[in-house]
N, C-alpha and C. Protein backbone atom coordinates (compact mmCIF):
# COMPACT_ATOMS: atom_id res chain seq x y z
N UNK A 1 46.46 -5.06 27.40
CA UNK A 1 45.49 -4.10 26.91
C UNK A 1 44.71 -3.55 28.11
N UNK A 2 44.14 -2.65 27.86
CA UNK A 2 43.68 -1.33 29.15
C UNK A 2 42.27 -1.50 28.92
N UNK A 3 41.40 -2.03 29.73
CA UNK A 3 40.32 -2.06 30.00
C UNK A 3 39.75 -0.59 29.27
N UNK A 4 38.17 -1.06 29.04
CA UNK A 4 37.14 0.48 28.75
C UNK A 4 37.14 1.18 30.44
N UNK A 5 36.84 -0.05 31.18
CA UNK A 5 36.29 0.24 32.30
C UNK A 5 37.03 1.10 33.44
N UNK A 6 38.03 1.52 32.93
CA UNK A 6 38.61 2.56 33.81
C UNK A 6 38.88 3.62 33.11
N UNK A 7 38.85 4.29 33.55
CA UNK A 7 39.56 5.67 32.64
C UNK A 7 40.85 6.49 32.20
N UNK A 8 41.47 5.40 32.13
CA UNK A 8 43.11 5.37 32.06
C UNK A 8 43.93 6.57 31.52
N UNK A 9 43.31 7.19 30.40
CA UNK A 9 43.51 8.07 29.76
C UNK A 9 43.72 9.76 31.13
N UNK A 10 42.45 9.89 31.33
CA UNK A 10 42.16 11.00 32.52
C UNK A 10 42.69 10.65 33.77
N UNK A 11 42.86 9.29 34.33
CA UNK A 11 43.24 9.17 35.42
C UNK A 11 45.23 9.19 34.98
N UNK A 12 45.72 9.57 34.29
CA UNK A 12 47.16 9.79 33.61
C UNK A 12 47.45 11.15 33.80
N UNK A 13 46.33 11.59 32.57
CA UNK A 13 46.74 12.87 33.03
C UNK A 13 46.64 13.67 34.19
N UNK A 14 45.12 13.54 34.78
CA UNK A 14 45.22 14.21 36.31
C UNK A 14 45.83 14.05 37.03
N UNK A 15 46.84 12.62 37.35
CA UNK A 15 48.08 12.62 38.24
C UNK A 15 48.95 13.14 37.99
N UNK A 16 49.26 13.52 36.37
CA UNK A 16 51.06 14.60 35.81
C UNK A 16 49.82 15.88 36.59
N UNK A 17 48.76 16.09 36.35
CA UNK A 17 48.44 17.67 36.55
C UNK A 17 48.73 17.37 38.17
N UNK A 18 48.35 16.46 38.90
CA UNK A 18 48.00 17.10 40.64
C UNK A 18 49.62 17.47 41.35
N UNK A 19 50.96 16.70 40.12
CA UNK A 19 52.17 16.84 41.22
C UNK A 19 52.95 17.94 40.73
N UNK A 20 52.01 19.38 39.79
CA UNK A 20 52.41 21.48 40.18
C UNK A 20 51.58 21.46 41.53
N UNK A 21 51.03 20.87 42.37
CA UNK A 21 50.69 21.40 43.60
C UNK A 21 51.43 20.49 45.07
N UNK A 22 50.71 20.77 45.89
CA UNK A 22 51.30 20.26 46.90
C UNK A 22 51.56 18.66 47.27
N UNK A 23 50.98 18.00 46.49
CA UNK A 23 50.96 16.18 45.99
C UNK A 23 52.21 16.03 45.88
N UNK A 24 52.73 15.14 47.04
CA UNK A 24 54.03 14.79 46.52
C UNK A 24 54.06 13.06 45.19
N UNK A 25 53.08 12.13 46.15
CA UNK A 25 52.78 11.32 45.70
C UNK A 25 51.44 10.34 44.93
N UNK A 26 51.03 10.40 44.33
CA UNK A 26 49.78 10.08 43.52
C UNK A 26 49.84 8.17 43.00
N UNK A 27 48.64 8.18 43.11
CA UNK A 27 48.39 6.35 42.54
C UNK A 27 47.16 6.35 41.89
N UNK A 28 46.80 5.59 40.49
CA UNK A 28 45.94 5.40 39.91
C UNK A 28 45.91 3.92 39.36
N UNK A 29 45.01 3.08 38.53
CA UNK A 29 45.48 1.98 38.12
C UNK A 29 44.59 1.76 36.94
N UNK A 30 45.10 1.09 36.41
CA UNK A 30 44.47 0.46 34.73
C UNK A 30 44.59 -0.61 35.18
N UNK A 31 42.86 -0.93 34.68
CA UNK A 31 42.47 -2.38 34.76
C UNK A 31 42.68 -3.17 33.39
N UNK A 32 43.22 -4.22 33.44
CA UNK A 32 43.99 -4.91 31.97
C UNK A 32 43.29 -6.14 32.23
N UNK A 33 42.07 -5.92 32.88
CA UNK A 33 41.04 -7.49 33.28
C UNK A 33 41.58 -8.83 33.26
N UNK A 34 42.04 -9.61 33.87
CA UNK A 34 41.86 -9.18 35.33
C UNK A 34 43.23 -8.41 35.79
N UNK A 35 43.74 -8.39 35.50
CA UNK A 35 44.89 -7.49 35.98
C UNK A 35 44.98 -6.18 36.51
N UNK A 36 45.52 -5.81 37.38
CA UNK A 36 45.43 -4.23 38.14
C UNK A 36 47.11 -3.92 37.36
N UNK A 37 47.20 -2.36 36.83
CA UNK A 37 48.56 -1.91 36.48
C UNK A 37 48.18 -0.67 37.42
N UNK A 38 49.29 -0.65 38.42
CA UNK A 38 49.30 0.45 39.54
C UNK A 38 50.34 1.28 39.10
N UNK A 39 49.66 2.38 38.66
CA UNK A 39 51.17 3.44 38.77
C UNK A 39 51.47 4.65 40.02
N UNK A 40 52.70 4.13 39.91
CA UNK A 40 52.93 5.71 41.38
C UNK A 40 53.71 6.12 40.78
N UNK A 41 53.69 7.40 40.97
CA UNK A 41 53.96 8.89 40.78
C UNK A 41 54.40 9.64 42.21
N UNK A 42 55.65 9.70 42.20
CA UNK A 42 56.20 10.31 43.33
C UNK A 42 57.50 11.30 43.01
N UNK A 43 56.72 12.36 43.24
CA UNK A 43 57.75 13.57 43.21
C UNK A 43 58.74 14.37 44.10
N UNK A 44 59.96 14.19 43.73
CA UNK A 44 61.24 14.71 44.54
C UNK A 44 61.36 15.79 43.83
N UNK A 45 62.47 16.81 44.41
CA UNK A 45 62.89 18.09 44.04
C UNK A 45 63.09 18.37 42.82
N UNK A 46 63.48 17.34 42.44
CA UNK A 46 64.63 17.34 40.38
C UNK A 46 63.56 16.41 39.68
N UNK A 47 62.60 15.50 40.32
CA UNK A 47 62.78 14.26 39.41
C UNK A 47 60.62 13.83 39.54
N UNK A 48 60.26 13.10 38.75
CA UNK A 48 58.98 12.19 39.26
C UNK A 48 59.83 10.72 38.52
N UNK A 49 59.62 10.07 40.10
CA UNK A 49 59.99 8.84 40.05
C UNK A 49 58.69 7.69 39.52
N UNK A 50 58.51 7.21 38.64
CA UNK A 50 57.20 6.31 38.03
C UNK A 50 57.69 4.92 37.87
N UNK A 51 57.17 4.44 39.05
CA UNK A 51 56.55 3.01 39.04
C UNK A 51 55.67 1.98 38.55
N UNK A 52 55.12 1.17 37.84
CA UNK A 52 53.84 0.76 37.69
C UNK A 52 54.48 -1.02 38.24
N UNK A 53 53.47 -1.37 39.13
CA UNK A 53 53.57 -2.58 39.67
C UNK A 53 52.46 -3.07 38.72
N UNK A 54 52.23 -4.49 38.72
CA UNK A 54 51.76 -5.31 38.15
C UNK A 54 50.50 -6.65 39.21
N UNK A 55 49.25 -6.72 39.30
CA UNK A 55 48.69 -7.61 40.14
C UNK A 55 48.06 -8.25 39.59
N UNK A 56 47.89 -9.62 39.64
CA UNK A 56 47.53 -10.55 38.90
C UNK A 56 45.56 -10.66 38.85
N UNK A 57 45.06 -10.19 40.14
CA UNK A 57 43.83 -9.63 39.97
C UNK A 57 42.89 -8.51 40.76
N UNK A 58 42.77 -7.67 39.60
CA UNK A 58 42.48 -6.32 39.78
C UNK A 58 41.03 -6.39 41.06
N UNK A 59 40.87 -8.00 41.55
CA UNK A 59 39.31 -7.79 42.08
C UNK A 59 39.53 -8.06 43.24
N UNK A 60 40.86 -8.51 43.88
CA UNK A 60 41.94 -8.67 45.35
C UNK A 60 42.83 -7.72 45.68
N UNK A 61 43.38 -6.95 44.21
CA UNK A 61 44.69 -6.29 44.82
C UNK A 61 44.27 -4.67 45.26
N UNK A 62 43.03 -4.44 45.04
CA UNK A 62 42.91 -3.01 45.21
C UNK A 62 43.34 -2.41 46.77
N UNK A 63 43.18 -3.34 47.69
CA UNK A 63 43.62 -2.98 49.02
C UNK A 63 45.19 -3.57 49.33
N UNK A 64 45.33 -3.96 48.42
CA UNK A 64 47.10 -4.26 48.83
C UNK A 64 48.12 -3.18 48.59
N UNK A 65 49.15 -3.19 49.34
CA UNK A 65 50.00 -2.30 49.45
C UNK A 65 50.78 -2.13 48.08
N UNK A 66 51.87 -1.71 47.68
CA UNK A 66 52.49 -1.23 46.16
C UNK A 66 53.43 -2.65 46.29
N UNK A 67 53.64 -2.65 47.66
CA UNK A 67 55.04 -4.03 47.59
C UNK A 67 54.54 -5.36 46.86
N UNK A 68 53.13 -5.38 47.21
CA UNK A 68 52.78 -6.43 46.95
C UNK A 68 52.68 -7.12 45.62
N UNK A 69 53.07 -6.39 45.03
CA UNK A 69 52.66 -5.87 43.04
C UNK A 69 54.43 -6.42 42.63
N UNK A 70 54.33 -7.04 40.95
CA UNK A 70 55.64 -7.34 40.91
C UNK A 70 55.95 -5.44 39.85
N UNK A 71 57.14 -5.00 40.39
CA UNK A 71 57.56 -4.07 39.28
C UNK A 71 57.77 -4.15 38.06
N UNK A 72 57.13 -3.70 37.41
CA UNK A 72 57.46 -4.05 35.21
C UNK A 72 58.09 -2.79 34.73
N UNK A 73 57.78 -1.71 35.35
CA UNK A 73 58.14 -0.12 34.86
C UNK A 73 58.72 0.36 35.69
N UNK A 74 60.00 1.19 35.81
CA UNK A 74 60.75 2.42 36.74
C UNK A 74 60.75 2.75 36.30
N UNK A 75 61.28 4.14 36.29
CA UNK A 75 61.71 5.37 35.26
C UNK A 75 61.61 6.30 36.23
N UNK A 76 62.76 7.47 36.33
CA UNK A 76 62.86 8.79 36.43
C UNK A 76 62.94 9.74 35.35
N UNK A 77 61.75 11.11 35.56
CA UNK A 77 61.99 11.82 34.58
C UNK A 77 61.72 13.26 35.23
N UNK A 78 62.13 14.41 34.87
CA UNK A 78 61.86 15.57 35.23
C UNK A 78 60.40 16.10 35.05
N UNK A 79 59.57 16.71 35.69
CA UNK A 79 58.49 16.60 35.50
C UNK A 79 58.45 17.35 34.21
N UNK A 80 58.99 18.32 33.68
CA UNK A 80 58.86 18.90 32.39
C UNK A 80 58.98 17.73 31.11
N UNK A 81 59.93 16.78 31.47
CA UNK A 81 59.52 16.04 30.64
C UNK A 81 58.15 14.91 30.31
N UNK A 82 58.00 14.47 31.36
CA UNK A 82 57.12 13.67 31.96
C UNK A 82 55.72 14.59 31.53
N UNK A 83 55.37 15.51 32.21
CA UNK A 83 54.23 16.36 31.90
C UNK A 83 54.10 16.36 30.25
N UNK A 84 55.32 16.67 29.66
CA UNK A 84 55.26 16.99 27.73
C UNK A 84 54.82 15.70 27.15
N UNK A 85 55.81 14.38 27.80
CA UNK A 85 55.15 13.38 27.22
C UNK A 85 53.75 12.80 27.40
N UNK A 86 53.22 12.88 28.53
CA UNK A 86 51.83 12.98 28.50
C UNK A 86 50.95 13.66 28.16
N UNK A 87 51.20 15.06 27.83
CA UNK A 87 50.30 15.75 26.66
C UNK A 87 50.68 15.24 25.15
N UNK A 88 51.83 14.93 25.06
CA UNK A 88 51.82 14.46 23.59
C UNK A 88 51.29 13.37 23.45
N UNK A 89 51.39 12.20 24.50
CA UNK A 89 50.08 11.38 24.20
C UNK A 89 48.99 11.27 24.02
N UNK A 90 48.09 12.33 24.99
CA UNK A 90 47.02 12.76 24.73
C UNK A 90 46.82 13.58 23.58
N UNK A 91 47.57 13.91 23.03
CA UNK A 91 47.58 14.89 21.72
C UNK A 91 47.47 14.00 20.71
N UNK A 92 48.39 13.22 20.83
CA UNK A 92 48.11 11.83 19.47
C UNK A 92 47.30 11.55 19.65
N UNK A 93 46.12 10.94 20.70
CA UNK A 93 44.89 10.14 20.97
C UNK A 93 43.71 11.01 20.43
N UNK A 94 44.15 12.08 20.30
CA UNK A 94 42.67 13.30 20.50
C UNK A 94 42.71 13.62 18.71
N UNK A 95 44.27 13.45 18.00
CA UNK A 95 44.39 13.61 16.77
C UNK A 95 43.99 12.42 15.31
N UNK A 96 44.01 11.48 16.49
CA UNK A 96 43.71 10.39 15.91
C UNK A 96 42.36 9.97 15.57
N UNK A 97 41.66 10.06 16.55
CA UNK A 97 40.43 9.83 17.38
C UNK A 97 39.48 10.87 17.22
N UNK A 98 39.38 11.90 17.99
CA UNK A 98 38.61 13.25 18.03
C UNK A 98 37.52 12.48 19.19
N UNK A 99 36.74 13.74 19.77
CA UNK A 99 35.85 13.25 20.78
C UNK A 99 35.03 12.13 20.19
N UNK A 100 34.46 12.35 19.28
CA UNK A 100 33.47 10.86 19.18
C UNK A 100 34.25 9.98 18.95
N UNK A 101 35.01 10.05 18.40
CA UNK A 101 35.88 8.43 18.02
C UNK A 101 36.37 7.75 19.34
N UNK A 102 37.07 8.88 20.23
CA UNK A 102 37.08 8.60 21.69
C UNK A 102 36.43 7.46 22.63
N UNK A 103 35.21 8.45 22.23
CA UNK A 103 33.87 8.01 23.22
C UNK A 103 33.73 6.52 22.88
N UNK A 104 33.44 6.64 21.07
CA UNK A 104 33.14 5.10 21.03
C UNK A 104 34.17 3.82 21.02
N UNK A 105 35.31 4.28 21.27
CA UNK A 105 36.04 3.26 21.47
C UNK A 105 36.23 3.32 23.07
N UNK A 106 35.70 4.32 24.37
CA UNK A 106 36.49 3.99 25.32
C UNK A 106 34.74 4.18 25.85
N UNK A 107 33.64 3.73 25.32
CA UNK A 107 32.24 3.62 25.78
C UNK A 107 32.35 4.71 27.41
N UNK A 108 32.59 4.40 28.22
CA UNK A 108 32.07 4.48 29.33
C UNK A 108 32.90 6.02 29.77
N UNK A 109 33.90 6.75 29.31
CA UNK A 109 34.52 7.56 29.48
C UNK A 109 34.68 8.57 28.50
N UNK A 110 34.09 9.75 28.22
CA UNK A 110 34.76 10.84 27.16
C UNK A 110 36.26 10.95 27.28
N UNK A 111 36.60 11.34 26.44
CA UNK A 111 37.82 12.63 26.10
C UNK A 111 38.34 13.13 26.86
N UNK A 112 39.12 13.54 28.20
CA UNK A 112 39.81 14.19 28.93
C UNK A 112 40.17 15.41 28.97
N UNK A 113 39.45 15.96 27.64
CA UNK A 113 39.66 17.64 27.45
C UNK A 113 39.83 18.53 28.79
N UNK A 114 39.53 18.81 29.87
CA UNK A 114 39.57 20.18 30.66
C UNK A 114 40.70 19.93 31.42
N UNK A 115 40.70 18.00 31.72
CA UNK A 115 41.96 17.89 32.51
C UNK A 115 43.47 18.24 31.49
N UNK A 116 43.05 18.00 30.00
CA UNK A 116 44.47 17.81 28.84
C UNK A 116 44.61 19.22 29.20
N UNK A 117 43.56 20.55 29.27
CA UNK A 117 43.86 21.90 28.98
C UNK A 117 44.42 22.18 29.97
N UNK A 118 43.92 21.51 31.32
CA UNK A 118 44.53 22.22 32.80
C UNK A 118 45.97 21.87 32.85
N UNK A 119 46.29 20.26 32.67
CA UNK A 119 48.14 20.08 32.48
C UNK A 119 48.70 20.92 31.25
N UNK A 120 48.01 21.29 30.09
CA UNK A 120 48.84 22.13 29.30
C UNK A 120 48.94 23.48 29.93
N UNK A 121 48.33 24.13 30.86
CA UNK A 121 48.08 25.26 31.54
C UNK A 121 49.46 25.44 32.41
N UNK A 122 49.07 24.40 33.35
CA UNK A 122 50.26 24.60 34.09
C UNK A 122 51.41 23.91 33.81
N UNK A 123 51.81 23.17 32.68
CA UNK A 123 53.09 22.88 32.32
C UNK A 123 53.68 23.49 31.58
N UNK A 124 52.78 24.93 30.83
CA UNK A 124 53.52 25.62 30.45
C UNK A 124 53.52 27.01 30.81
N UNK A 125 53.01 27.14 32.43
CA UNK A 125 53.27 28.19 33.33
C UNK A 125 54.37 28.02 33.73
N UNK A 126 54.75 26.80 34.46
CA UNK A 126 55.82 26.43 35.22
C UNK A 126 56.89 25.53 35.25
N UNK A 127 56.84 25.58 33.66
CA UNK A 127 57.71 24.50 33.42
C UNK A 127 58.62 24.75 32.23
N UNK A 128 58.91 25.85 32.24
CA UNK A 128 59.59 26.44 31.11
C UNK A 128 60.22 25.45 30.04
N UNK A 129 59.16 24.86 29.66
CA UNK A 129 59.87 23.97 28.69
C UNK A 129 59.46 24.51 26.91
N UNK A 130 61.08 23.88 26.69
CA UNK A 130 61.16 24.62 25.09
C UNK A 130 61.14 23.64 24.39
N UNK A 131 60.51 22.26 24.11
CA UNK A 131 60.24 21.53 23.12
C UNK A 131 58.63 22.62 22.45
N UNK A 132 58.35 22.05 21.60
CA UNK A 132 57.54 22.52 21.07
C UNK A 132 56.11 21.35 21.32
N UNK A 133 54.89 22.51 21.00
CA UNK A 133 53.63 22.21 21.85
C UNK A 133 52.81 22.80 20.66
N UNK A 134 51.32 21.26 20.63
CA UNK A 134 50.50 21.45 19.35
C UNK A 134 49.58 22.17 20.68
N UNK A 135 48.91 23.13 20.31
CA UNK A 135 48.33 24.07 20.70
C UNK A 135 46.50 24.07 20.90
N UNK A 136 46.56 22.57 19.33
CA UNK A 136 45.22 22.92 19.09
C UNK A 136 44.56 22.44 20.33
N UNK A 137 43.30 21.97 19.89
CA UNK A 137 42.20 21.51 20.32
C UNK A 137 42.68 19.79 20.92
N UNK A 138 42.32 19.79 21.94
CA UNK A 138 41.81 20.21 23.16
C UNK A 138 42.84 21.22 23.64
């Protein structure tokens, strides 16, 4: 389970949003107390390659390198996909939930709204993708 205390939600999406720009590679982590879940995000030509290593405590491993972490998650996905599935997550969370329900279950963090609108912005500037997309709010 994913800590309140990080912002797991926003720190997700702003890494699918930062790799339409010049970011090849991005790292964020969810704290699962004590546990650190490190994900990298590293983008090649065709593909974002996603990692999440695993550290047994989130209050030592913040300065350790990615090796140091055991791997639980790989996956390659095209960023069009990758980008869709993370708005559709955030789309379920926001449909489920709504901002206050949000708030009070993740106390210390709102809703992710401007970052959810900015990856729906540019994933569907540049990412010609034809699954279909809930539009609403956020």
């Amino acid at each position: 389970m994913v800590s309140y205390c990080t912002d797991a939600l926003a720190d997700l999406v702003a890494a699918a949003g930062g790799l339409y720009g010049q970011l090849r590679t991005t790292r964020f982590f969810f704290d699962a107390e004590p546990q650190e879940l490190r994900w990298v995000l590293r983008a090649t030509d065709e593909l974002i390659d996603v990692t999440v290593y695993q550290f047994p405590d989130v209050s030592v491993s913040l300065g350790l390198p990615d090796t140091a972490g055991t791997v639980i998650w790989q996956s390659a996905h095209s960023r069009r996909l990758f980008s869709h599935a993370v708005l559709n997550a955030a789309q379920t969370v926001f449909t489920e939930h709504g901002e206050a329900g949000y708030q009070a279950k993740w106390m210390l963090h709102p809703f992710p709204v401007a970052l959810v609108q900015d990856l729906r912005r540019l994933h569907l500037r540049d990412d010609a993708c034809g699954l279909p997309h809930d539009l609403a709010h956020p």
